[in-house]
Structure formats: structure tokens, C-alpha cells
PDB file of N, CA and C in Angstrom:
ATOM      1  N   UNK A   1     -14.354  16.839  13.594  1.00  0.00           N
ATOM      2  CA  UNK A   1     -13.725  16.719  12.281  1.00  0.00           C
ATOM      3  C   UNK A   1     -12.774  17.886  12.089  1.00  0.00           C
ATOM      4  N   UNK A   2     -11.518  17.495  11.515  1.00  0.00           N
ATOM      5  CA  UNK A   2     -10.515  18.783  11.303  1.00  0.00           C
ATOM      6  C   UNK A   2     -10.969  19.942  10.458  1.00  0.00           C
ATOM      7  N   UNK A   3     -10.618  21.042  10.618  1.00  0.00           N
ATOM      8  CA  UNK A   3     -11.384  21.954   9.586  1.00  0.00           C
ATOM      9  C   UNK A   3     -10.659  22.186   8.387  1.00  0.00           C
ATOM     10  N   UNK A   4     -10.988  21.282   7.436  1.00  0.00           N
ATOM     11  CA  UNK A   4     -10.657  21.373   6.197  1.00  0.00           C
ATOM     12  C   UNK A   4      -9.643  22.601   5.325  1.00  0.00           C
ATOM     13  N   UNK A   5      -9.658  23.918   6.203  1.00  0.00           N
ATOM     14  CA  UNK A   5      -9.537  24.820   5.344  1.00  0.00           C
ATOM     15  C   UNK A   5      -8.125  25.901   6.562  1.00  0.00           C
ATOM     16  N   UNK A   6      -7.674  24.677   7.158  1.00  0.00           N
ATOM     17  CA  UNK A   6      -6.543  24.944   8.244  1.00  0.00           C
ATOM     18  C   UNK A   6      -5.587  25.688   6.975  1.00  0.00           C
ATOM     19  N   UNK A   7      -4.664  26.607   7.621  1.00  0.00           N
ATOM     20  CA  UNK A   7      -3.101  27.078   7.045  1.00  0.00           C
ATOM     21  C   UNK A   7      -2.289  26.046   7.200  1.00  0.00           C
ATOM     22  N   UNK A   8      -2.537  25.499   8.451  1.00  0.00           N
ATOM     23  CA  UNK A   8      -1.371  24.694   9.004  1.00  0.00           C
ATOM     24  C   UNK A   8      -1.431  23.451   8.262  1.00  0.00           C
ATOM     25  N   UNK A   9      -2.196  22.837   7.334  1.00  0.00           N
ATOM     26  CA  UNK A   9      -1.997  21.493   6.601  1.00  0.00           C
ATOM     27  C   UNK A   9      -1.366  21.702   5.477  1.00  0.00           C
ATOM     28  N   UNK A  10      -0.757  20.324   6.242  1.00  0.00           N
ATOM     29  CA  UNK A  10       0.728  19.905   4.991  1.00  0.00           C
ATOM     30  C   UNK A  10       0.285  19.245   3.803  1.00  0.00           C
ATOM     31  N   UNK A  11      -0.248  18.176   4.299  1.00  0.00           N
ATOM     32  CA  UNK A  11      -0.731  17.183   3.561  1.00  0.00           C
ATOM     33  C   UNK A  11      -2.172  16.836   2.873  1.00  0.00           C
ATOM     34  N   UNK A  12      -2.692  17.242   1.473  1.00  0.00           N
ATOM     35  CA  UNK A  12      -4.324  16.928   1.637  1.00  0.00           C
ATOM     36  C   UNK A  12      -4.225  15.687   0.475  1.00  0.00           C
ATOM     37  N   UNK A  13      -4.571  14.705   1.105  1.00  0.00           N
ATOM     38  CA  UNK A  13      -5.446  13.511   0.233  1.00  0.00           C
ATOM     39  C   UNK A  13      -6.210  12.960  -0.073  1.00  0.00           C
ATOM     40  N   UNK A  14      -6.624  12.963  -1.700  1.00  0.00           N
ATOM     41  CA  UNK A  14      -7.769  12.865  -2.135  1.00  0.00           C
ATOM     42  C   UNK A  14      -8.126  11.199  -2.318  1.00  0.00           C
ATOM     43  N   UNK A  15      -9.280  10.943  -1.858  1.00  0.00           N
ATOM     44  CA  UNK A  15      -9.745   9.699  -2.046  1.00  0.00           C
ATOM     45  C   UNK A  15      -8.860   8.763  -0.930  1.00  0.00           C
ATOM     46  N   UNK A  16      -9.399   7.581  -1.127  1.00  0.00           N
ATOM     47  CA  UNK A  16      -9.268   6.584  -0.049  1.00  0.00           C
ATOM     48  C   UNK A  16      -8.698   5.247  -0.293  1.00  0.00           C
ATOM     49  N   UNK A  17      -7.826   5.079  -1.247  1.00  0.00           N
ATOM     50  CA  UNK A  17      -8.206   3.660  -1.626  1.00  0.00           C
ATOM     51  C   UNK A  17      -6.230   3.119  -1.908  1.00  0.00           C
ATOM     52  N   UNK A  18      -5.807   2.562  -1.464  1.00  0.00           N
ATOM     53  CA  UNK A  18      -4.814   2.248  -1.286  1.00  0.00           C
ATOM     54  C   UNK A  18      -3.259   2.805  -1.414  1.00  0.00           C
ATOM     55  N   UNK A  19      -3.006   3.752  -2.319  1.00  0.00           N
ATOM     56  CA  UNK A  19      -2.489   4.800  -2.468  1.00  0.00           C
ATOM     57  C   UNK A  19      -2.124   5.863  -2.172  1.00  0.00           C
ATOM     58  N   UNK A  20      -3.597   6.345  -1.661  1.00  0.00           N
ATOM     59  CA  UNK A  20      -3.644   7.467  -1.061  1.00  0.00           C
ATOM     60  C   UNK A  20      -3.806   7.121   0.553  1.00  0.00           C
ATOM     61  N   UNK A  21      -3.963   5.777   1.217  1.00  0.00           N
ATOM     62  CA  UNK A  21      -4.029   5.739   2.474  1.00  0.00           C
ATOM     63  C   UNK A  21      -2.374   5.600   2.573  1.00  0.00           C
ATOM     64  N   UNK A  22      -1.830   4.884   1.924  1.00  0.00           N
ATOM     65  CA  UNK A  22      -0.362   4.467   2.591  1.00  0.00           C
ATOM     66  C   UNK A  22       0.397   5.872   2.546  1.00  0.00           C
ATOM     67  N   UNK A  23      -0.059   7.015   1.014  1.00  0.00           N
ATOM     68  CA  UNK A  23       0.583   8.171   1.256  1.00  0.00           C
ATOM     69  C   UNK A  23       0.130   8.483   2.954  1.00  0.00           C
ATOM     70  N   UNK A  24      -0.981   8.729   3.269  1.00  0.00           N
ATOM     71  CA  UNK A  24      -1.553   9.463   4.432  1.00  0.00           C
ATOM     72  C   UNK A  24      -0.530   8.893   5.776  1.00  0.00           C
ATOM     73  N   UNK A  25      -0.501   7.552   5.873  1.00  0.00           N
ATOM     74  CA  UNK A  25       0.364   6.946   6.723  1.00  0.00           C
ATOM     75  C   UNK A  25       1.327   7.366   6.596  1.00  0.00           C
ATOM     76  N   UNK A  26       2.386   6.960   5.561  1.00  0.00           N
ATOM     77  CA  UNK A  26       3.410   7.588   5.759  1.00  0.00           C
ATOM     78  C   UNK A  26       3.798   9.492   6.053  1.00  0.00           C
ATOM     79  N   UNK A  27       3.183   9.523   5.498  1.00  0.00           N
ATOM     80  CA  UNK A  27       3.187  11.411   5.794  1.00  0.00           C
ATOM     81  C   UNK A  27       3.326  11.733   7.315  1.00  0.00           C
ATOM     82  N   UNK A  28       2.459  10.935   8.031  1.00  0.00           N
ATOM     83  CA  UNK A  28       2.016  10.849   9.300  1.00  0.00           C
ATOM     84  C   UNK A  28       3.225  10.487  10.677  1.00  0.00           C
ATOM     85  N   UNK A  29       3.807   9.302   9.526  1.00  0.00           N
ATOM     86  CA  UNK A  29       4.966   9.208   9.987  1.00  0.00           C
ATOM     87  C   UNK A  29       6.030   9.881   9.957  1.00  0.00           C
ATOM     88  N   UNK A  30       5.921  10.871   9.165  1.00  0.00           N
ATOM     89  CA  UNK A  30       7.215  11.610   9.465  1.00  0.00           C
ATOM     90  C   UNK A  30       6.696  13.234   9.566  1.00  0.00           C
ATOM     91  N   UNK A  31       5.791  13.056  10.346  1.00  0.00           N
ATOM     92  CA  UNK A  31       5.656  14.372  10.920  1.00  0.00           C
ATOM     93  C   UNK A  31       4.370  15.322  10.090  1.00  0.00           C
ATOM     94  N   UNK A  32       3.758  14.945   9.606  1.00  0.00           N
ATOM     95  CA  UNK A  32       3.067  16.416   8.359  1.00  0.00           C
ATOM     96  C   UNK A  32       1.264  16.030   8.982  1.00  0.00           C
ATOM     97  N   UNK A  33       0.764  17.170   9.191  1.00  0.00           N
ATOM     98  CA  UNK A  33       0.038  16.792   8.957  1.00  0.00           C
ATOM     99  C   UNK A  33      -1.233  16.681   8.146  1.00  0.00           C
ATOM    100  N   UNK A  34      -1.954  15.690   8.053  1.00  0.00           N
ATOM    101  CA  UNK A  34      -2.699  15.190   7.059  1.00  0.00           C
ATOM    102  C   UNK A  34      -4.622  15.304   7.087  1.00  0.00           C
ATOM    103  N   UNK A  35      -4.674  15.301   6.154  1.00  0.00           N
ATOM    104  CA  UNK A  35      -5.991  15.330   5.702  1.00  0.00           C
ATOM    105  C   UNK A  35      -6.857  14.218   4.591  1.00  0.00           C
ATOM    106  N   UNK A  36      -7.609  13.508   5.030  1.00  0.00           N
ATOM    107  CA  UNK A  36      -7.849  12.456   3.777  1.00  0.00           C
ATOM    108  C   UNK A  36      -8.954  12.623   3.596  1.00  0.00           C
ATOM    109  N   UNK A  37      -9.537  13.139   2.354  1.00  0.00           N
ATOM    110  CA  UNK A  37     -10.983  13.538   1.768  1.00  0.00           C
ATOM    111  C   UNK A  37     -11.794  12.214   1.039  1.00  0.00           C
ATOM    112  N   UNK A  38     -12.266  11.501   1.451  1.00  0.00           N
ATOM    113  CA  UNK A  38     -13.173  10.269   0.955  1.00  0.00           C
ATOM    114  C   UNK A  38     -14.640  10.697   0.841  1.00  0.00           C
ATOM    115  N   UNK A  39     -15.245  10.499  -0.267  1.00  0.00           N
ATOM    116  CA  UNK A  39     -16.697  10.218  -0.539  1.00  0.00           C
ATOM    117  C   UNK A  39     -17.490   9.681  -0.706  1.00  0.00           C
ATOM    118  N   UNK A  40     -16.504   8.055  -0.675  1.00  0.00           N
ATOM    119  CA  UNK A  40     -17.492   7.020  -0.720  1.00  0.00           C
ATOM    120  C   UNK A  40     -18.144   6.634   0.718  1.00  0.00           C
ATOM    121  N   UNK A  41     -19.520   5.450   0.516  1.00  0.00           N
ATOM    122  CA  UNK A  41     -20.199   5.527   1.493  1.00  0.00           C
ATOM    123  C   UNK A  41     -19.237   4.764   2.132  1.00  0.00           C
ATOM    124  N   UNK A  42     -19.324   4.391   3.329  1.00  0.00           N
ATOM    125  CA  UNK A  42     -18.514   3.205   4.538  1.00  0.00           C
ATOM    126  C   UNK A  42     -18.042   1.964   3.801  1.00  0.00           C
ATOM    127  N   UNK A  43     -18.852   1.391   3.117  1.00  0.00           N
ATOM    128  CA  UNK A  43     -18.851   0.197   2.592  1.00  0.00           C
ATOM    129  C   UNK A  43     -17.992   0.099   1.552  1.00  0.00           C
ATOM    130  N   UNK A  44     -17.536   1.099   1.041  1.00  0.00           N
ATOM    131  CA  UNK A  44     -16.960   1.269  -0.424  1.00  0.00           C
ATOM    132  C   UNK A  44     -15.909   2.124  -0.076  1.00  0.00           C
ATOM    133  N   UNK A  45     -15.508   2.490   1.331  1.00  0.00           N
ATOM    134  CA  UNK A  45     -14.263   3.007   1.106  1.00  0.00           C
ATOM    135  C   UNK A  45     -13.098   2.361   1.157  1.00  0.00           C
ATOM    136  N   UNK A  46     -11.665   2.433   0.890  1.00  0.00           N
ATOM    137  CA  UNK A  46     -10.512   1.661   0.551  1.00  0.00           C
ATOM    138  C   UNK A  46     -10.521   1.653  -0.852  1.00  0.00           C
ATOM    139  N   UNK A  47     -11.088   1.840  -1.424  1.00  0.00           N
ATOM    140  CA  UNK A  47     -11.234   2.044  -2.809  1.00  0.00           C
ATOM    141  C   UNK A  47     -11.050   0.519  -3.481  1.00  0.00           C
ATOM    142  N   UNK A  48     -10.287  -0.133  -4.450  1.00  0.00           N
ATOM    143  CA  UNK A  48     -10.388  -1.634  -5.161  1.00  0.00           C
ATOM    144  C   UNK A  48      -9.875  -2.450  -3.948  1.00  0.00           C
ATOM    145  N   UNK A  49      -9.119  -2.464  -2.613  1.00  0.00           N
ATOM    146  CA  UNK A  49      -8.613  -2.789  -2.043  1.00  0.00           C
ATOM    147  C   UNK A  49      -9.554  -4.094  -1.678  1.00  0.00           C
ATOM    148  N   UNK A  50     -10.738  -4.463  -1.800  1.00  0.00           N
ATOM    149  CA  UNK A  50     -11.929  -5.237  -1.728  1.00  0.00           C
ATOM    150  C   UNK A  50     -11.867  -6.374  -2.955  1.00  0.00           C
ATOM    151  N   UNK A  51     -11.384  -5.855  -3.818  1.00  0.00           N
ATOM    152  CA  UNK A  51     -11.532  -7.043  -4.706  1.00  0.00           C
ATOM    153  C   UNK A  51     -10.325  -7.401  -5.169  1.00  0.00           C
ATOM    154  N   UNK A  52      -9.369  -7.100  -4.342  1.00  0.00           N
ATOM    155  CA  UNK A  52      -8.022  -7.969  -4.554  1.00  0.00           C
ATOM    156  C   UNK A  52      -7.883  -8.981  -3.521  1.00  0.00           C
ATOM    157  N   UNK A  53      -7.424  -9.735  -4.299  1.00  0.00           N
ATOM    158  CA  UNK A  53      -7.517 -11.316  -3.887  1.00  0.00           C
ATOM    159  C   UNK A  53      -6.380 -11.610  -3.235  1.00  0.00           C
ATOM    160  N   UNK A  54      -5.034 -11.298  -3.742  1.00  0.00           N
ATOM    161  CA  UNK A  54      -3.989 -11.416  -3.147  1.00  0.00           C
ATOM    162  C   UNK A  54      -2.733 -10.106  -2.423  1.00  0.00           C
ATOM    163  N   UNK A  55      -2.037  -9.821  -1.266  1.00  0.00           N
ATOM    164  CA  UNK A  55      -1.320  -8.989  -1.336  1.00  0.00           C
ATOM    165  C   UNK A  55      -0.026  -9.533  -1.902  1.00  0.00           C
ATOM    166  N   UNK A  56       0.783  -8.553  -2.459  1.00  0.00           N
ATOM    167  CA  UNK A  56       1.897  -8.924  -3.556  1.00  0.00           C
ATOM    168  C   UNK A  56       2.853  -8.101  -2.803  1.00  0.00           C
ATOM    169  N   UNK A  57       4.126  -9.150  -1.687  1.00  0.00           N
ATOM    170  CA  UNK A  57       5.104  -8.247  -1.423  1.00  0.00           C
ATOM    171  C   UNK A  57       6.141  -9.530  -1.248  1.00  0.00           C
ATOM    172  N   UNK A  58       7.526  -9.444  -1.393  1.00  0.00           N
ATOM    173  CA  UNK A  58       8.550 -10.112  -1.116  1.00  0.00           C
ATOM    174  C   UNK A  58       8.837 -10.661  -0.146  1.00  0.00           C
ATOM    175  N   UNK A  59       8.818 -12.475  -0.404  1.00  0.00           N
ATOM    176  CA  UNK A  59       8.812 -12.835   1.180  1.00  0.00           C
ATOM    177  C   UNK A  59       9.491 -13.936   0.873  1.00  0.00           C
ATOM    178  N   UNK A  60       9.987 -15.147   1.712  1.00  0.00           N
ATOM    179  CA  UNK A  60      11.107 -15.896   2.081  1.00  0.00           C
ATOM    180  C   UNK A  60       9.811 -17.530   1.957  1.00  0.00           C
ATOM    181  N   UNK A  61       8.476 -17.343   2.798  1.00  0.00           N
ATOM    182  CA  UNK A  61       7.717 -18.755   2.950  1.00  0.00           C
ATOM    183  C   UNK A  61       6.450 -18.090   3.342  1.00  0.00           C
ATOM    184  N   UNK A  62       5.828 -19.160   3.913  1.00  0.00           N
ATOM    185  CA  UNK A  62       4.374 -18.678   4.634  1.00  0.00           C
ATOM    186  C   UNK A  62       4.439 -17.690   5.486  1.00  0.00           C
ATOM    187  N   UNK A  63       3.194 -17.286   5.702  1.00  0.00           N
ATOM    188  CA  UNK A  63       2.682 -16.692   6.405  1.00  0.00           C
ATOM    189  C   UNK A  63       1.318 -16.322   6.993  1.00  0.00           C
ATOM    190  N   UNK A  64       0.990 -15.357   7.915  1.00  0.00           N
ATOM    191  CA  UNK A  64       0.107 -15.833   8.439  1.00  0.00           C
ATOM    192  C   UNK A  64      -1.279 -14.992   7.546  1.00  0.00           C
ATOM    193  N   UNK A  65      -0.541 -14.589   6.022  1.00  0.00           N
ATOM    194  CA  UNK A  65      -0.967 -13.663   5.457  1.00  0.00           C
ATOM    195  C   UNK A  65      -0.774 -14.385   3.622  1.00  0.00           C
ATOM    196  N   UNK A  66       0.198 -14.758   3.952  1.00  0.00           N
ATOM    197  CA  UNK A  66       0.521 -15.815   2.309  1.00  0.00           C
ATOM    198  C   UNK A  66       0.795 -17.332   2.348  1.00  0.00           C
ATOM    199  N   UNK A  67       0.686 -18.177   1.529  1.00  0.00           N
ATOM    200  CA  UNK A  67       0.690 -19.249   1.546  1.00  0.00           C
ATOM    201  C   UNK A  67       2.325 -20.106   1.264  1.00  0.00           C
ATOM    202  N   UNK A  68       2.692 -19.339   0.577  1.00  0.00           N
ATOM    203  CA  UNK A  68       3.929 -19.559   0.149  1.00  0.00           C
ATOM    204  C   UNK A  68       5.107 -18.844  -0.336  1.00  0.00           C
ATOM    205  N   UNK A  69       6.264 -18.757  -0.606  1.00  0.00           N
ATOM    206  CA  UNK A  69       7.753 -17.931  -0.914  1.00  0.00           C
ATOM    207  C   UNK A  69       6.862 -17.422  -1.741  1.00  0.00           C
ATOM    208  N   UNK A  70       7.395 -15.717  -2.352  1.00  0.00           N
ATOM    209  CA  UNK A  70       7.327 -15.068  -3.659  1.00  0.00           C
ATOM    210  C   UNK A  70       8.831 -14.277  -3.401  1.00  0.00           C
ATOM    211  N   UNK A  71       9.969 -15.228  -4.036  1.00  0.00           N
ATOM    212  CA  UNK A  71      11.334 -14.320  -4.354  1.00  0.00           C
ATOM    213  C   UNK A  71      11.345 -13.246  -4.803  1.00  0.00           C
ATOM    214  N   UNK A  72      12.432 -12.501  -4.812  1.00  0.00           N
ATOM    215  CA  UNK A  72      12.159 -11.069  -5.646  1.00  0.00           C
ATOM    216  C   UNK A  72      12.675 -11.066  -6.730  1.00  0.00           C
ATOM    217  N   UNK A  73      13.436 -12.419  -7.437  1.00  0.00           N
ATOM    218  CA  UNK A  73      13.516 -12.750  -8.503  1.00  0.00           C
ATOM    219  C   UNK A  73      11.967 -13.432  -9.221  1.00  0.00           C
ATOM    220  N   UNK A  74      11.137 -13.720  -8.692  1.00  0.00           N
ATOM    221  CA  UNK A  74       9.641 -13.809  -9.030  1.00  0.00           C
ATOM    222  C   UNK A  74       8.660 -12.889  -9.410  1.00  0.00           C
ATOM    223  N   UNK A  75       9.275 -12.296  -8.642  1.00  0.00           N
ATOM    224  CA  UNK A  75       8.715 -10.619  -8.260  1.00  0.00           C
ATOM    225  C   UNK A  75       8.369  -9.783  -9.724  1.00  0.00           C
ATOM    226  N   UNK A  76       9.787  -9.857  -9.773  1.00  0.00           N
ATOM    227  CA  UNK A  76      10.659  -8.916 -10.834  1.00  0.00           C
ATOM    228  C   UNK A  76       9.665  -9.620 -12.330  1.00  0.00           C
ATOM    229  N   UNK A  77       9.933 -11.178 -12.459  1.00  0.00           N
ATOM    230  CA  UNK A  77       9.496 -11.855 -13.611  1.00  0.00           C
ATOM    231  C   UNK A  77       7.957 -11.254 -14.088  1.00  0.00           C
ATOM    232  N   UNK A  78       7.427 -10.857 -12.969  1.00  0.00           N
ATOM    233  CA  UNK A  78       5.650 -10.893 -12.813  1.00  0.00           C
ATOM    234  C   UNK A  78       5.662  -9.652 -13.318  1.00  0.00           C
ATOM    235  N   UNK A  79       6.737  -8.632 -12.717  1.00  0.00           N
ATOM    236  CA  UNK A  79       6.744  -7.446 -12.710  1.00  0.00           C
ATOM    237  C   UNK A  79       6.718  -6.942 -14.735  1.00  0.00           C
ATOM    238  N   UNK A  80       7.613  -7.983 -15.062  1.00  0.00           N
ATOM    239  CA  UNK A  80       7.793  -7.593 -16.284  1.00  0.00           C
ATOM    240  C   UNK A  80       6.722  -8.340 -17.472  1.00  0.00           C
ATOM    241  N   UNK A  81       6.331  -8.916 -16.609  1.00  0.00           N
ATOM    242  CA  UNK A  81       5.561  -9.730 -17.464  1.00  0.00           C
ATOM    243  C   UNK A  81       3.845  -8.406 -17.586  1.00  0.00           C
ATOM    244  N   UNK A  82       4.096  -7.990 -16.323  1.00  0.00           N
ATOM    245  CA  UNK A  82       2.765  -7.296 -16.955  1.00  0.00           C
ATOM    246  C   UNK A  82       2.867  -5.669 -17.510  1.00  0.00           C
ATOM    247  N   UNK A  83       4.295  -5.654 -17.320  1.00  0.00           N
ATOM    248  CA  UNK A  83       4.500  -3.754 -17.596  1.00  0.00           C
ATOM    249  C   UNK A  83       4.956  -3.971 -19.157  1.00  0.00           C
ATOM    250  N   UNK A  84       5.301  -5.544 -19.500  1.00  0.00           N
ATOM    251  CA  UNK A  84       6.076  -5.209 -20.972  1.00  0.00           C
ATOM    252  C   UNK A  84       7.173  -4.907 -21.503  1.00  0.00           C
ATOM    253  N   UNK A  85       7.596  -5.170 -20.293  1.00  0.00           N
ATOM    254  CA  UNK A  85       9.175  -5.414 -19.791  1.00  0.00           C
ATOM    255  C   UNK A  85       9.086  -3.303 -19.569  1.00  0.00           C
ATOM    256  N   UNK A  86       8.080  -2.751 -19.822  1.00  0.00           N
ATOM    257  CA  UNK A  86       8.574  -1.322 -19.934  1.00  0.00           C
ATOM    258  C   UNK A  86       8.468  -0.824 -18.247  1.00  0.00           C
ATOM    259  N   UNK A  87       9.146  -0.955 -17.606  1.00  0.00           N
ATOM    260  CA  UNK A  87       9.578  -0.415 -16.109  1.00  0.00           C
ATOM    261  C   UNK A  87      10.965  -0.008 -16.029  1.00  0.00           C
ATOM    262  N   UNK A  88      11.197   0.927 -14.782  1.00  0.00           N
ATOM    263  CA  UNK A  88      12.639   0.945 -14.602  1.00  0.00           C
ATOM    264  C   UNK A  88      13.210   0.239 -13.581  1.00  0.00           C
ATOM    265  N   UNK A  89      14.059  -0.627 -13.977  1.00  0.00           N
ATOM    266  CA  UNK A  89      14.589  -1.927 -13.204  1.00  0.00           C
ATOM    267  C   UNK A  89      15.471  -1.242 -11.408  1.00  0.00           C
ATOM    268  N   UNK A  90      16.080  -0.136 -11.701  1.00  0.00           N
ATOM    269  CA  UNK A  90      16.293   0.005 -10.531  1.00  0.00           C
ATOM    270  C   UNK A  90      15.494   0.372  -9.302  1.00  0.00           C
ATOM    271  N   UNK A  91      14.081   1.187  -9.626  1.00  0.00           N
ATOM    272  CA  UNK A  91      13.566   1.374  -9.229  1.00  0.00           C
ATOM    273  C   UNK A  91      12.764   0.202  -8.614  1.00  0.00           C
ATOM    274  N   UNK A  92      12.150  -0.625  -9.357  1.00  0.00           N
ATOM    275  CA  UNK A  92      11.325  -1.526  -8.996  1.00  0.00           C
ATOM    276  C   UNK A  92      12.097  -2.911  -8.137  1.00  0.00           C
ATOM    277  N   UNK A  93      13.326  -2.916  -8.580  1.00  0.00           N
ATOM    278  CA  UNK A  93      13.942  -3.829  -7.503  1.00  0.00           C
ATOM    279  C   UNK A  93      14.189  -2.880  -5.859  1.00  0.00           C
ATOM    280  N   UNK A  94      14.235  -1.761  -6.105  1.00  0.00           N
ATOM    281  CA  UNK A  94      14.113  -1.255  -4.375  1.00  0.00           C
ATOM    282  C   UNK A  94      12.371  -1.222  -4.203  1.00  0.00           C
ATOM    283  N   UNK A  95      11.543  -1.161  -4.617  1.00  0.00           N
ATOM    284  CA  UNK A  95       9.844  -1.201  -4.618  1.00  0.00           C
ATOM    285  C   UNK A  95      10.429  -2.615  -3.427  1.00  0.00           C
ATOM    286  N   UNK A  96      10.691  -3.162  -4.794  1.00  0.00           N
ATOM    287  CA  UNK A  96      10.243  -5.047  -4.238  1.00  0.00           C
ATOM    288  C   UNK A  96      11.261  -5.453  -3.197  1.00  0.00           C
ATOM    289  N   UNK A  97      12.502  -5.089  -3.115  1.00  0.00           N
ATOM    290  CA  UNK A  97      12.976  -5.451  -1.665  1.00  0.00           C
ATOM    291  C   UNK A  97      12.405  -4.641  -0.951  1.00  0.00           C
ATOM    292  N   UNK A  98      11.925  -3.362  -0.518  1.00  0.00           N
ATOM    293  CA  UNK A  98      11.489  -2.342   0.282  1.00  0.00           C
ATOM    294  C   UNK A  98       9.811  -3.296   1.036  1.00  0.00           C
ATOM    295  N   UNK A  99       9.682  -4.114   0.209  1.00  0.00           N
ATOM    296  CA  UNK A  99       8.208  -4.327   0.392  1.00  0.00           C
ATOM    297  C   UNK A  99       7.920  -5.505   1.021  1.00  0.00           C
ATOM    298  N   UNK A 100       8.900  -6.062   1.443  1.00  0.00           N
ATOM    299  CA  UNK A 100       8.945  -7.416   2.587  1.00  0.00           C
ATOM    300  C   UNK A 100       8.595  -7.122   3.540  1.00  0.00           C
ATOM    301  N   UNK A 101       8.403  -6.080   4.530  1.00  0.00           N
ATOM    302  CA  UNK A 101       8.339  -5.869   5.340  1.00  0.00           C
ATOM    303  C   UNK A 101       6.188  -5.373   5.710  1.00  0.00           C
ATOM    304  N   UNK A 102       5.522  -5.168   4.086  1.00  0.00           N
ATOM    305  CA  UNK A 102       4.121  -4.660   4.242  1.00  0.00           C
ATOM    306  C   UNK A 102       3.681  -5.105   5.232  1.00  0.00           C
ATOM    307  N   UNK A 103       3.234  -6.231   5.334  1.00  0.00           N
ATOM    308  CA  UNK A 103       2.235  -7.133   5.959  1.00  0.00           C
ATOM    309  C   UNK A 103       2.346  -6.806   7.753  1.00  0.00           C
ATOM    310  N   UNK A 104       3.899  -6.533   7.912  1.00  0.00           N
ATOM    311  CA  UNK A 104       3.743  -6.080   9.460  1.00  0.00           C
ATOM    312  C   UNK A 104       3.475  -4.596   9.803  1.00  0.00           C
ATOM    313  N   UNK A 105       4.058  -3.453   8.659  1.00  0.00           N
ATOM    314  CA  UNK A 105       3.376  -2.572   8.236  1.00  0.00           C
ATOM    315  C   UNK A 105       1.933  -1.789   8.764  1.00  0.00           C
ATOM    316  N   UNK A 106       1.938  -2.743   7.538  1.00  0.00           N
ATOM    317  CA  UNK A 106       0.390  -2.705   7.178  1.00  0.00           C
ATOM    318  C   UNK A 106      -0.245  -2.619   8.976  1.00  0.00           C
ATOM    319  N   UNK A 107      -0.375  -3.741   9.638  1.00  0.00           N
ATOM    320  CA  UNK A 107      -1.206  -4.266  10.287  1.00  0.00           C
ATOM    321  C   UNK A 107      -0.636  -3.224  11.881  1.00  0.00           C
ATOM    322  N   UNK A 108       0.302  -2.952  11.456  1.00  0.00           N
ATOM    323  CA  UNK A 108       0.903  -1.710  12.727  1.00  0.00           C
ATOM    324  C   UNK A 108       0.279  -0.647  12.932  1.00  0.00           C
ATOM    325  N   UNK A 109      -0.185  -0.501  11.218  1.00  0.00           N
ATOM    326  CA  UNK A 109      -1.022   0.771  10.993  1.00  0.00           C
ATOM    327  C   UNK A 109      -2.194   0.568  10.778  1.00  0.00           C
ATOM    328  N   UNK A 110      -3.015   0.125  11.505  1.00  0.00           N
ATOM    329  CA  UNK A 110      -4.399  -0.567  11.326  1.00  0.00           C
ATOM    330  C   UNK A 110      -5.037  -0.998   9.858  1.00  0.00           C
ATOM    331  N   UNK A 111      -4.021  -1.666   9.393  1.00  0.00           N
ATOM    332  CA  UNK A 111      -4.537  -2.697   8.213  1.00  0.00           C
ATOM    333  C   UNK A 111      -5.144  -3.586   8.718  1.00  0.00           C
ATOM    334  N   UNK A 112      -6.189  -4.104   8.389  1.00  0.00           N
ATOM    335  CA  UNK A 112      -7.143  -5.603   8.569  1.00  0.00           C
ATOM    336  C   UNK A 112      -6.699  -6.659   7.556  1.00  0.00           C
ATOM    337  N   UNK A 113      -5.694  -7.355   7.459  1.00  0.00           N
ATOM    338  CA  UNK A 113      -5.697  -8.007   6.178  1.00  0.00           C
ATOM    339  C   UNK A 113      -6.536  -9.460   6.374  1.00  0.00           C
ATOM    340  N   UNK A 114      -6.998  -9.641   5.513  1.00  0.00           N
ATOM    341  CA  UNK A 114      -7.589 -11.248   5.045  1.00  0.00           C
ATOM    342  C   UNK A 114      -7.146 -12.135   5.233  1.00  0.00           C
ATOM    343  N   UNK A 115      -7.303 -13.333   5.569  1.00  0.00           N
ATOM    344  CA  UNK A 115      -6.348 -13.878   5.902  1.00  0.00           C
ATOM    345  C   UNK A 115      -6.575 -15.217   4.163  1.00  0.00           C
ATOM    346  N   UNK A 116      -5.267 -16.005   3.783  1.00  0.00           N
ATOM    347  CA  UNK A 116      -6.172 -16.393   2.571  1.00  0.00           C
ATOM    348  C   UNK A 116      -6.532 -17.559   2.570  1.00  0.00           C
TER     349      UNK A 116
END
């Protein structure tokens, strides 16, 4: 196990659960290195990542991961529908084009996804 209490770490992340793994990945990817502090038991780590039902990223049709298109004009609708329209639109349209690409991502970087 790394020793927690290195000079040389760049990166320390707390908890485990979807957020903080993709920070850890990416960090990883560009060089830093990382530390990810989890306390839950085995079973419970990933944090809510367990009781989501669907992944939500911009795509064209099926897959071997979704059932059907979600445009990023869909995207956007969902997007506002649950923030209250209160988001910032430029931002979240690069989120949602940026995010077509998760699912191969994901699974590059040892994601297990579900299949649905």
C-alpha cells in the first residue's frame, strides 16, 4: 500500500464513489500522482454508483450499454428540467458533447458497466 504521508503526492482523494474515481483517473492520466482514501467495506464501495439504473451520456443509437439515441438536444431538455432551468448553458453543452465518448472511457479504465 502507498504510504499515505509521501511529499511526492499530487493528488489525494477522498472517498470512492463516482466523482472522485473519474477525478483519480483522470489525474492519472495526465501524469499526477494519486491517492484514493475509501472506507467503505468492498461491497459498498463506488459509492451510489449501485443504484443507478441508467448511465446518462450523449449518443447517436444503441448500444452495447444503452438501448436507444439520447441527443444532446435531449440532454440539455432533461438537463433543465431538473436544475430549474438554473445551470450554465455553456458549460453544460461542452459536459454533454464531451460525454459521448464515457462508455468507451469508462470501460478502458476498468469500468464494469451493466449491461441494461
Amino acid at each position: 500500500m502507498p504510504d499515505a504521508g509521501r511529499a511526492d503526492l499530487d493528488i489525494l482523494v477522498i472517498g470512492g464513489g463516482n466523482a472522485a474515481l473519474n477525478t483519480a483517473i483522470t489525474a492519472r492520466h495526465a501524469g499526477r500522482s494519486v491517492l484514493v482514501l475509501e472506507s467503505a467495506p468492498v461491497a459498498f464501495r463506488g459509492g451510489n454508483s449501485r443504484h443507478t439504473r441508467d448511465i446518462r451520456y450523449a449518443h447517436d443509437g444503441p448500444s452495447r450499454y444503452v438501448t436507444g439515441p439520447y441527443p444532446e438536444e435531449e440532454f440539455w431538455d432533461d438537463l433543465l428540467r431538473v436544475t430549474h432551468g438554473m445551470t450554465n448553458e455553456e458549460l453544460a453543452r461542452l459536459t454533454i458533447r464531451e460525454s459521448a465518448d464515457i462508455a468507451d472511457w469508462g470501460q478502458a479504465n476498468g469500468v464494469r458497466w451493466q449491461l441494461p
